[in-house]
Protein backbone atom coordinates (compact mmCIF):
# COMPACT_ATOMS: atom_id res chain seq x y z
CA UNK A 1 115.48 44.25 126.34
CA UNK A 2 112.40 44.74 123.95
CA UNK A 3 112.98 48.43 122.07
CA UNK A 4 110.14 49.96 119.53
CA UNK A 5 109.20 52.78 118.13
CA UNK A 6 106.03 53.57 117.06
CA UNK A 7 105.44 56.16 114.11
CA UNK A 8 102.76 57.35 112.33
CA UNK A 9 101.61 60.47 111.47
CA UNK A 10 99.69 63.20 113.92
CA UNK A 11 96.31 61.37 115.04
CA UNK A 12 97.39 58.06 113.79
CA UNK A 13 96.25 56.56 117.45
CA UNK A 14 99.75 56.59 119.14
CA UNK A 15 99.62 57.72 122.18
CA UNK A 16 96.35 54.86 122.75
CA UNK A 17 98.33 52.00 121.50
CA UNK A 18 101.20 53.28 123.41
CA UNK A 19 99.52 52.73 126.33
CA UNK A 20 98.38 49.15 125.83
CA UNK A 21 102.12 48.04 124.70
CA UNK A 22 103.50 49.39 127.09
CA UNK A 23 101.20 47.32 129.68
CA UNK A 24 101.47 44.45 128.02
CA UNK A 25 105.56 44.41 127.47
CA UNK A 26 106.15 45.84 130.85
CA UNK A 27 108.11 49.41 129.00
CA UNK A 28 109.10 52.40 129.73
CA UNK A 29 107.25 55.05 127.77
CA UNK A 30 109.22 57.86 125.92
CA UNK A 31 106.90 60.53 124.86
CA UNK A 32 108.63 63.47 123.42
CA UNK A 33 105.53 65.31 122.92
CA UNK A 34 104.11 64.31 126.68
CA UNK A 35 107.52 65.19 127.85
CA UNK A 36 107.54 68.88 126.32
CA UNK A 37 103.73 69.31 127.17
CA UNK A 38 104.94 68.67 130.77
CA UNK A 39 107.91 71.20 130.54
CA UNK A 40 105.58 73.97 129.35
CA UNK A 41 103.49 73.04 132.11
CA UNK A 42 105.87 73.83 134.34
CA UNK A 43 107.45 76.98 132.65
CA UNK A 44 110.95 75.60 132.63
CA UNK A 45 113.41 77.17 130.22
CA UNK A 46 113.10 73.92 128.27
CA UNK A 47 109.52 74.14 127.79
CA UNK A 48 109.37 78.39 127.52
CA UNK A 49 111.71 77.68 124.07
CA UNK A 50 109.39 74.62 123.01
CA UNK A 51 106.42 76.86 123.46
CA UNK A 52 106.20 78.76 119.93
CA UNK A 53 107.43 76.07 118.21
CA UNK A 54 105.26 73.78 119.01
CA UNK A 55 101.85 76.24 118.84
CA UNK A 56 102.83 76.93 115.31
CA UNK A 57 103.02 72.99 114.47
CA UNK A 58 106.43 73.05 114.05
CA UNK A 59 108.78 70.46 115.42
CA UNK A 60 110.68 70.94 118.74
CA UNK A 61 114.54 71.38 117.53
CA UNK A 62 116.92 67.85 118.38
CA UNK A 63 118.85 69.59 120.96
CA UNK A 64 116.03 70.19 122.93
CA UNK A 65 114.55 66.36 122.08
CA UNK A 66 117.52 64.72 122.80
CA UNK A 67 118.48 66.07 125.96
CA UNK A 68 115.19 65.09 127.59
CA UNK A 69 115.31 61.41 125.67
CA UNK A 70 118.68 61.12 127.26
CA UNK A 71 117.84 61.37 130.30
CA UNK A 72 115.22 59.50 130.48
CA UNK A 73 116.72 56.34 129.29
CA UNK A 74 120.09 56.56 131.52
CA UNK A 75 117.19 57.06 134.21
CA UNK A 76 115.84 53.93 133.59
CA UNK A 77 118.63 51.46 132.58
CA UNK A 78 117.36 48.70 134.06
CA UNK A 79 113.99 48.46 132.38
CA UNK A 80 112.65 45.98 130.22
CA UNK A 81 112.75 47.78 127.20
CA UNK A 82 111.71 51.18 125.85
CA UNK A 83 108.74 52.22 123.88
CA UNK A 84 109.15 55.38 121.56
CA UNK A 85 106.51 56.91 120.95
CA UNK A 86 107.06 59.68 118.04
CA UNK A 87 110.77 59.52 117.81
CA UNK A 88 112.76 59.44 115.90
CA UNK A 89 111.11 62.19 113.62
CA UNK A 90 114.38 63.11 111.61
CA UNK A 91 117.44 61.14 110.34
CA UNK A 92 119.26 62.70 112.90
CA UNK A 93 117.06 61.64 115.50
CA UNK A 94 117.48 57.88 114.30
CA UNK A 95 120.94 57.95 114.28
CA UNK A 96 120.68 59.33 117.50
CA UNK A 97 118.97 57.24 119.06
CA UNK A 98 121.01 54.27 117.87
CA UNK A 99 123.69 55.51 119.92
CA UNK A 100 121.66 56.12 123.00
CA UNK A 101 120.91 52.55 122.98
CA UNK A 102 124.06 51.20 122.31
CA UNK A 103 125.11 52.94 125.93
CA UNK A 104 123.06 49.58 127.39
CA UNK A 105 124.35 47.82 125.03
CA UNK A 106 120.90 47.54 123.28
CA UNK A 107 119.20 48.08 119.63
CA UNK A 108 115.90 49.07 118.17
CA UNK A 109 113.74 45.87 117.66
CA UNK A 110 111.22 47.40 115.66
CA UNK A 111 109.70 50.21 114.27
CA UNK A 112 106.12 50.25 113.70
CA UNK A 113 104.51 52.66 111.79
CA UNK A 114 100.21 53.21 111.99
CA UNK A 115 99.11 53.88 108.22
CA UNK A 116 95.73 55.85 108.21
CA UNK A 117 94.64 57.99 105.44
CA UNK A 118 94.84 61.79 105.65
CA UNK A 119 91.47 62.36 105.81
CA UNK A 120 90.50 60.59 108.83
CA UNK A 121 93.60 62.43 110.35
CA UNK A 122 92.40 65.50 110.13
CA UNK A 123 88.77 63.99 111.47
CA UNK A 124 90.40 62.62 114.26
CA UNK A 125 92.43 65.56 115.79
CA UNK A 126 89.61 68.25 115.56
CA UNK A 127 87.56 65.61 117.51
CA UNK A 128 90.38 65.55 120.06
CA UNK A 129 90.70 69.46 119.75
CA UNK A 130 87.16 69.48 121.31
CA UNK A 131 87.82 67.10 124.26
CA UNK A 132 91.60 68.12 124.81
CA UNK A 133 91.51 71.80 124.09
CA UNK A 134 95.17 71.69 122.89
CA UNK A 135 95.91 74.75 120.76
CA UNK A 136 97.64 72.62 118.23
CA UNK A 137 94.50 71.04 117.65
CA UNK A 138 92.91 73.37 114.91
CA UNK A 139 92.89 72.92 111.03
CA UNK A 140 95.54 75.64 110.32
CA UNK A 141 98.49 73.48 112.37
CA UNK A 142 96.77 70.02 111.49
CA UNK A 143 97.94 70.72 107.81
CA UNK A 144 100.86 72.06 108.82
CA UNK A 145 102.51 69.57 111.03
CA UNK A 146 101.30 66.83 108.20
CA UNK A 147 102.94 68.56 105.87
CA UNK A 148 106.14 68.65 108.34
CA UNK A 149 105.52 64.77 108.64
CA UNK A 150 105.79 64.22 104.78
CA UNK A 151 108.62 66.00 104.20
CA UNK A 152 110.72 65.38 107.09
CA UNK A 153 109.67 62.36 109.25
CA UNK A 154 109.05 59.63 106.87
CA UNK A 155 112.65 59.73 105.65
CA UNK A 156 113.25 57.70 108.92
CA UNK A 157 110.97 55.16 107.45
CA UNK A 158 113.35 54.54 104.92
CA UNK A 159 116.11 54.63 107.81
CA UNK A 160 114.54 51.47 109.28
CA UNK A 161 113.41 49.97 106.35
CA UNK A 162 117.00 49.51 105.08
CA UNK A 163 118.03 47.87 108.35
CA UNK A 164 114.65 45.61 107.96
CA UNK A 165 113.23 46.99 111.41
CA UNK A 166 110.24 49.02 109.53
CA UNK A 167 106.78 47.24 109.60
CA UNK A 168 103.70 48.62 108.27
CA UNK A 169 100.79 48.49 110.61
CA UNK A 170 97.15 49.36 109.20
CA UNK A 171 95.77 51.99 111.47
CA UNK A 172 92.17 51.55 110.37
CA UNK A 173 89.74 49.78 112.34
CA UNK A 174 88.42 49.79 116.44
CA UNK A 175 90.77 49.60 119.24
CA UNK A 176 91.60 46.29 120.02
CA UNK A 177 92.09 45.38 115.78
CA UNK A 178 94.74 47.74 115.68
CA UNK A 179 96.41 46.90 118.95
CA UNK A 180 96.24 42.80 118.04
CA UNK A 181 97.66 44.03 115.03
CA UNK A 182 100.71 45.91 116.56
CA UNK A 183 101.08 42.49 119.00
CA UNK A 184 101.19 40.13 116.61
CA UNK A 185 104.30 41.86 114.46
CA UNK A 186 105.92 42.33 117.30
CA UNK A 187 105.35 38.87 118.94
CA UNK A 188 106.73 37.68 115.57
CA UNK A 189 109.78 40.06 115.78
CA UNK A 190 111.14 38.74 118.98
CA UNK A 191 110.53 34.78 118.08
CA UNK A 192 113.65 36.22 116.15
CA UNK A 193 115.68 37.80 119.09
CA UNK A 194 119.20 36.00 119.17
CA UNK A 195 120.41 34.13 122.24
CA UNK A 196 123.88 34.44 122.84
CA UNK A 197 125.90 32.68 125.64
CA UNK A 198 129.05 33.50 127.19
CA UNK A 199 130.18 30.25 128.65
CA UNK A 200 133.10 30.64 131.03
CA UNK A 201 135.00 28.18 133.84
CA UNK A 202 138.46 27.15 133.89
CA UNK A 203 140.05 24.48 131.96
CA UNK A 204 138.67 21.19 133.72
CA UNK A 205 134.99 23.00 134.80
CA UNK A 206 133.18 21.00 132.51
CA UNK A 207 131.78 23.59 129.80
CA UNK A 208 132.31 21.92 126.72
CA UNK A 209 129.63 19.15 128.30
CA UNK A 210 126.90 22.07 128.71
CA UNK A 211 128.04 24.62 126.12
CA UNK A 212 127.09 21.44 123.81
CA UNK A 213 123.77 20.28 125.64
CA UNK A 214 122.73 23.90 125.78
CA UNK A 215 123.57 24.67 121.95
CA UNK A 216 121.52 21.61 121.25
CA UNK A 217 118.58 22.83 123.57
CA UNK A 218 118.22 25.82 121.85
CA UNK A 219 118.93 25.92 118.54
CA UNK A 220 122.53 27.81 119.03
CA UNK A 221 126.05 27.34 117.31
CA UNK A 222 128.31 26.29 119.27
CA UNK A 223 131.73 27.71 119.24
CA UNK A 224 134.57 26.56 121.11
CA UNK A 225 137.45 28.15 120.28
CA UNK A 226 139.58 25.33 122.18
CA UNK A 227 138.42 22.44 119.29
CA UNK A 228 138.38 24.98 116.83
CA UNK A 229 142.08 25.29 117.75
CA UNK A 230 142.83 21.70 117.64
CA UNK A 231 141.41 21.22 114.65
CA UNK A 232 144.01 24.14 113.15
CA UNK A 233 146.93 22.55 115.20
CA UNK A 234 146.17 18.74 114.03
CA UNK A 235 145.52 20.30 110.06
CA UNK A 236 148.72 21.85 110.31
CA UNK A 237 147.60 25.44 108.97
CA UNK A 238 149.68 28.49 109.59
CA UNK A 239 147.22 29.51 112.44
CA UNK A 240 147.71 26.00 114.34
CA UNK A 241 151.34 26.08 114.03
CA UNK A 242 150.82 29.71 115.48
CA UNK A 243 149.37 28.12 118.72
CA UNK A 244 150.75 25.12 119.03
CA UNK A 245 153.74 26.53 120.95
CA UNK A 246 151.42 27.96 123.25
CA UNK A 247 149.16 25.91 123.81
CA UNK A 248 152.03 23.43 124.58
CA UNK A 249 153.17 25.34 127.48
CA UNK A 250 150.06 25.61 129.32
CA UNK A 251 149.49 29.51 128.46
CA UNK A 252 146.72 31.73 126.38
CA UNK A 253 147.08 31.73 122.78
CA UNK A 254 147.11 35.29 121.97
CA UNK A 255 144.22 37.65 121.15
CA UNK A 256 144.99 37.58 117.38
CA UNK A 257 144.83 34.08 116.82
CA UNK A 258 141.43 33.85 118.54
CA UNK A 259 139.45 36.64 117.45
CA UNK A 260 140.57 35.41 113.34
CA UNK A 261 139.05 32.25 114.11
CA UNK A 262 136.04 33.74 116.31
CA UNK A 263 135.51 36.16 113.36
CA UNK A 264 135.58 33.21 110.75
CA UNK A 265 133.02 31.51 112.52
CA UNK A 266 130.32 33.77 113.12
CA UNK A 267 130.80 35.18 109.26
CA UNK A 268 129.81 31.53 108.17
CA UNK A 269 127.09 30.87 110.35
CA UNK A 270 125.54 34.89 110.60
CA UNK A 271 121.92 32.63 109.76
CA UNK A 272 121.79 31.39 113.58
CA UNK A 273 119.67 31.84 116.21
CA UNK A 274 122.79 33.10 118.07
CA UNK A 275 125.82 31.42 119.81
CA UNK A 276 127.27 29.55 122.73
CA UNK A 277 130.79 30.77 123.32
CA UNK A 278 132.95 28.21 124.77
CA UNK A 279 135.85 29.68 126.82
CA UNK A 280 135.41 33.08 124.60
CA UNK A 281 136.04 36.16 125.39
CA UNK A 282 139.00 34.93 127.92
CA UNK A 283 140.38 39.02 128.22
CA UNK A 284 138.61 42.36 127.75
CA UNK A 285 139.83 43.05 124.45
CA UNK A 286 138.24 40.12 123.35
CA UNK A 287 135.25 41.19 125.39
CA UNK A 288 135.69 44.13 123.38
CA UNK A 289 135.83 42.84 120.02
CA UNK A 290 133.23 40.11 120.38
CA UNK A 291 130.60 42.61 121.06
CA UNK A 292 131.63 44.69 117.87
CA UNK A 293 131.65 41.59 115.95
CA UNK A 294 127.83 40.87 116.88
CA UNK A 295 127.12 44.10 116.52
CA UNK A 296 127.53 44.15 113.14
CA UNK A 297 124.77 41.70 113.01
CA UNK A 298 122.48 43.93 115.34
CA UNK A 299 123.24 41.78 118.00
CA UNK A 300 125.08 41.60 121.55
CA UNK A 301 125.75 39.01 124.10
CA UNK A 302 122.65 37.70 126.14
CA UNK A 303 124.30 36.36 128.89
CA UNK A 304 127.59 35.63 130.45
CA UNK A 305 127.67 31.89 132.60
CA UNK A 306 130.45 31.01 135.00
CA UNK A 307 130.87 27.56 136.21
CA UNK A 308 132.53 27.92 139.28
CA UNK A 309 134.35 24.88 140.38
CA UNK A 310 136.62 24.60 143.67
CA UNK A 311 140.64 24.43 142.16
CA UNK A 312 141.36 21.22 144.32
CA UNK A 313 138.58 19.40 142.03
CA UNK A 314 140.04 21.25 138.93
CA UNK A 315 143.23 19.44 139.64
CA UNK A 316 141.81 16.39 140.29
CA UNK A 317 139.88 16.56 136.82
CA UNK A 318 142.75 17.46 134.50
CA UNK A 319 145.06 15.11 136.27
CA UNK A 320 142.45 12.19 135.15
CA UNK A 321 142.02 13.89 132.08
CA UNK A 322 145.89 13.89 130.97
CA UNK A 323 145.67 10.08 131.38
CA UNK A 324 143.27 9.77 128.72
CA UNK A 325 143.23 10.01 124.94
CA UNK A 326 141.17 13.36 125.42
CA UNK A 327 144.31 14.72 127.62
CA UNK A 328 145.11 18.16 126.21
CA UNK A 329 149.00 19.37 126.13
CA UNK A 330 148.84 20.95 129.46
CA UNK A 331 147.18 17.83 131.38
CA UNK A 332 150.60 16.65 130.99
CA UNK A 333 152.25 18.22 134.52
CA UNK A 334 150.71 19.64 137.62
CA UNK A 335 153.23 22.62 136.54
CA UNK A 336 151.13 23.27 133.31
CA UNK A 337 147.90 22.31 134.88
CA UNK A 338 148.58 25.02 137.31
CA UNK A 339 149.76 27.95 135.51
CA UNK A 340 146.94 27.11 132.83
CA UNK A 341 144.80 27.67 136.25
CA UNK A 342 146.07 30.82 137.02
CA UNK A 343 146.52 32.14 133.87
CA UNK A 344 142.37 31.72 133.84
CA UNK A 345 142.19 33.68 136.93
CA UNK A 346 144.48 36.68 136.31
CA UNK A 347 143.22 37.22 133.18
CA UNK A 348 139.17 36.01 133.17
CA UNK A 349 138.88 38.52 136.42
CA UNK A 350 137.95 41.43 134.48
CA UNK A 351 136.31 40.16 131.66
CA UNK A 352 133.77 38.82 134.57
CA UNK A 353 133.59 42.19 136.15
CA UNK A 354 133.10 43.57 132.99
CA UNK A 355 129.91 41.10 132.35
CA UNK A 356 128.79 42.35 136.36
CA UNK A 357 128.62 45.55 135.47
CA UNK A 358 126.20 45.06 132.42
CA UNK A 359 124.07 42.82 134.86
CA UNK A 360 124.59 39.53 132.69
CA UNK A 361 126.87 37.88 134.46
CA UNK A 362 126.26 34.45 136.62
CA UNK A 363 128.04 31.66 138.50
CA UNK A 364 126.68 28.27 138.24
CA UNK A 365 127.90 25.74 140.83
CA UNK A 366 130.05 23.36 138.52
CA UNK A 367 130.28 20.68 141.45
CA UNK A 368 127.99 17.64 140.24
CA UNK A 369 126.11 15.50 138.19
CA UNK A 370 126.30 16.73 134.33
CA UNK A 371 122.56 16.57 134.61
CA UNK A 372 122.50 18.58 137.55
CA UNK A 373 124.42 21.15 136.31
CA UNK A 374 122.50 21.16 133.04
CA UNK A 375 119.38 21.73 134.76
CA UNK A 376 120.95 24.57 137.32
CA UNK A 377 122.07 26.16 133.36
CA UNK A 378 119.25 25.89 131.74
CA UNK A 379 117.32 27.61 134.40
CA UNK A 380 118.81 30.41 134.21
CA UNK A 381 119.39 30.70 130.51
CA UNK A 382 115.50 30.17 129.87
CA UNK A 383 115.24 33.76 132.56
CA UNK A 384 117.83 35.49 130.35
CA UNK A 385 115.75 34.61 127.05
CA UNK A 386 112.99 35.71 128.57
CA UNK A 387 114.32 39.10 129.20
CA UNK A 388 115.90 39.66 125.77
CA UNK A 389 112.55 38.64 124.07
C-alpha cells in the first residue's frame, strides 16, 4: 500500500498534482477541503458548521476533519494506497492519522511538500478566484489562511521530517516539471519499501529450501528461528538449554524463548531490505508481537506463504529425514513426528486466519520439484511486492 501526503501551502498546485498521482499510482484521493466543499454543498450539519469557518480562512476544527477522513479510508480498505491531499495540517492531525493507518496495518510513505514563494501564491489564487468564484479566494483570506499555514501547519513538517518521511519538492516551474518532480521522489521512496515474508508449512513442508532461495532472490534476511535454535542448543547458552527439553519431545518451544531470539535478530540486522520468517509467528501472540517489533521500524509484514503439503507425505519426509545426519530430535518416532504435526495444526490455525483476514495470506502447493515450488513462490511474492511498492 503506497500512502502520501502532499503539503504545501494554499495555491501551491495541490489539488493539480493530486490528480496526476493519483492516476498514475492507482489512489484513493482524500481531499479534506473537496470533502467539506461537498458537505456545504449539500447543507448537511457537517458542512452548515464548516461554513463560517472556512469563509473567514480559518481552518475546519479536527473533529469535524477527522470524522470525514475516517470514513473515507475504512470505506476504502482495500485500495492501493491513499493520497492526502492537505492533511495533516496540525500535529494532531499527524498523529492522527498515524493511527488511522495503522487500522490496515499501514504507514505514511511520504510526505511531500510543494515549496513556492509567497508571492506567486497570492498571484495564483486571485487568478483562480476569477475562474472558480470561491469566496475564499480574495486577498483579505489569502493572507489570512497563509498566515494560519505558518504558524500552525508547517509544524507537521517537522513531524515528518524527524521520522525522515518529509521531502522538499520545488513548486516552481510548468506542469509536467513539477509532477516529474513529485514522481521521481517518490519512485525513489518505494525502491526502499521493505519486503517481509511470513513463511509457514509444517515441519517436513520444505520451507527452509525456499525461505533460503527466496531470501537470496531478493535481497532479504533470512530468519529461521528453528537453526537459530540449534545453534543456542549445540552452544549450550541458557536459552538452548531452555529449549532443548522441548524441542526433544516433539512440542513448541514457548513464546518467550522465540520472540528473545526473533527480537535479537531483527535489532542486528534493522539495515535490511526486510525479512523471510521461517516457521515465525507459529501462535497469535507471536503474530502479535512480530508486527510491533517491525513496527518500530515503520514496517509490517508483506505477506504470509503457506506451503501446504498432504500429512501422509509429511510423514514420509520426516521419517527419511530422522535417518539422516540432518534428522531433528523429533524425526526420531512416528509418536513425535505426529504430535509435532498436530501441534502445527492446533496452534498455526489462527495465526493463518489471522493473516486471511488482513488479505495476505496464501497456500502454495508444497507437492514437487524444489524448482517447481520455487517458481509457484516466487510468483506470487513478486505480486505482493508489487502491491506494497
Amino acid at each position: 500500500m503506497l500512502n502520501i501526503a502532499l503539503f504545501g501551502p494554499p495555491g501551491a498546485g495541490k489539488g493539480t498534482q493530486s490528480m496526476l498521482l493519483i492516476e498514475k499510482y492507482n489512489l484513493t484521493y482524500i481531499s479534506t477541503g473537496d470533502i467539506l466543499r461537498a458537505e456545504i454543498k449539500a447543507k448537511s450539519d457537517l458542512g452548515m458548521q464548516a461554513q463560517a469557518i472556512i469563509d473567514k480562512g480559518g481552518l475546519a476544527p479536527d473533529e469535524l476533519i477527522i470524522q470525514i477522513i475516517e470514513k473515507k479510508i475504512l470505506e476504502n480498505a482495500d485500495s492501493n494506497g491513499f493520497l492526502f491531499d492537505g492533511f495533516p495540517r496540525t500535529m494532531v492531525q499527524a498523529y492522527i492519522l498515524e493511527a488511522l493507518l495503522l487500522k490496515l496495518n499501514a504507514t505514511l510513505n511520504c510526505m511531500l511538500c510543494l515549496d513556492v514563494p509567497e508571492d506567486e501564491l497570492i498571484r495564483r489564487i486571485l487568478e483562480r478566484g476569477k475562474v472558480s468564484g470561491r469566496a475564499d479566494d480574495n486577498e483579505e483570506v489569502i493572507q489570512v489562511r497563509l498566515k494560519e499555514y505558518n504558524t500552525k501547519t508547517l509544524q507537521v513538517i517537522d513531524f515528518y521530517k524527524v521520522r525522515n518521511q518529509y521531502i522538499p519538492i520545488e513548486g516552481l516551474g510548468t506542469i509536467e516539471e513539477v509532477f516529474e518532480r513529485l514522481t521521481e521522489s517518490i519512485d525513489h521512496t518505494l525502491t526502499n519499501v521493505w519486503l517481509n515474508i511470513v513463511l509457514l508449512g509444517a515441519p517436513g513442508a520444505g520451507k527452509g529450501t525456499q525461505g533460503r532461495l527466496m531470501a537470496e532472490k531478493y535481497n532479504l534476511y533470512y530468519i529461521s528461528t528453528g537453526a537459530k535454535l540449534r545453534r543456542e542448543v549445540k552452544g549450550g547458552t541458557e536459552i538452548g538449554k531452555k529449549a532443548k527439553a522441548f524441542l526433544d519431545k516433539g512440542e513448541l518451544v514457548p513464546d518467550e524463548i522465540i520472540i528473545q531470539l526473533i527480537e535479537n535478530e531483527i535489532k542486528k540486522h534493522a539495515n535490511e531490505r526486510g525479512f523471510v520468517f521461517k516457521g515465525f509467528p507459529r501462535t497469535m501472540l507471536q503474530a502479535y508481537i512480530l508486527d510491533g517489533l517491525l513496527r518500530r521500524l515503520n514496517s509490517s509484514v508483506s505477506l504470509a506463504l503457506e506451503v501446504k503439503v498432504p500429512t501422509l507425505e509429511l510423514l514420509k519426509r520426516l521419517h527419511a529425514r530422522g535417518l539422516t545426519e540432518k534428522a531433528r530430535s523429533y524425526d526420531t518416532s512416528i509418536e513425535l513426528i505426529i504430535n509435532r504435526l498436530e501441534e502445527y495444526e492446533q496452534k498455526t490455525a489462527r495465526v493463518v486466519e489471522y493473516y486471511k483476514k488482513q488479505g495476505k495470506y496464501q497456500a502454495i502447493d508444497g507437492v514437487g520439484s524444489a524448482d517447481e515450488i520455487y517458481d509457484t513462490l516466487s510468483t506470487t511474492v513478486e505480486k505482493a511486492f508489487r502491491r506494497a511498492r
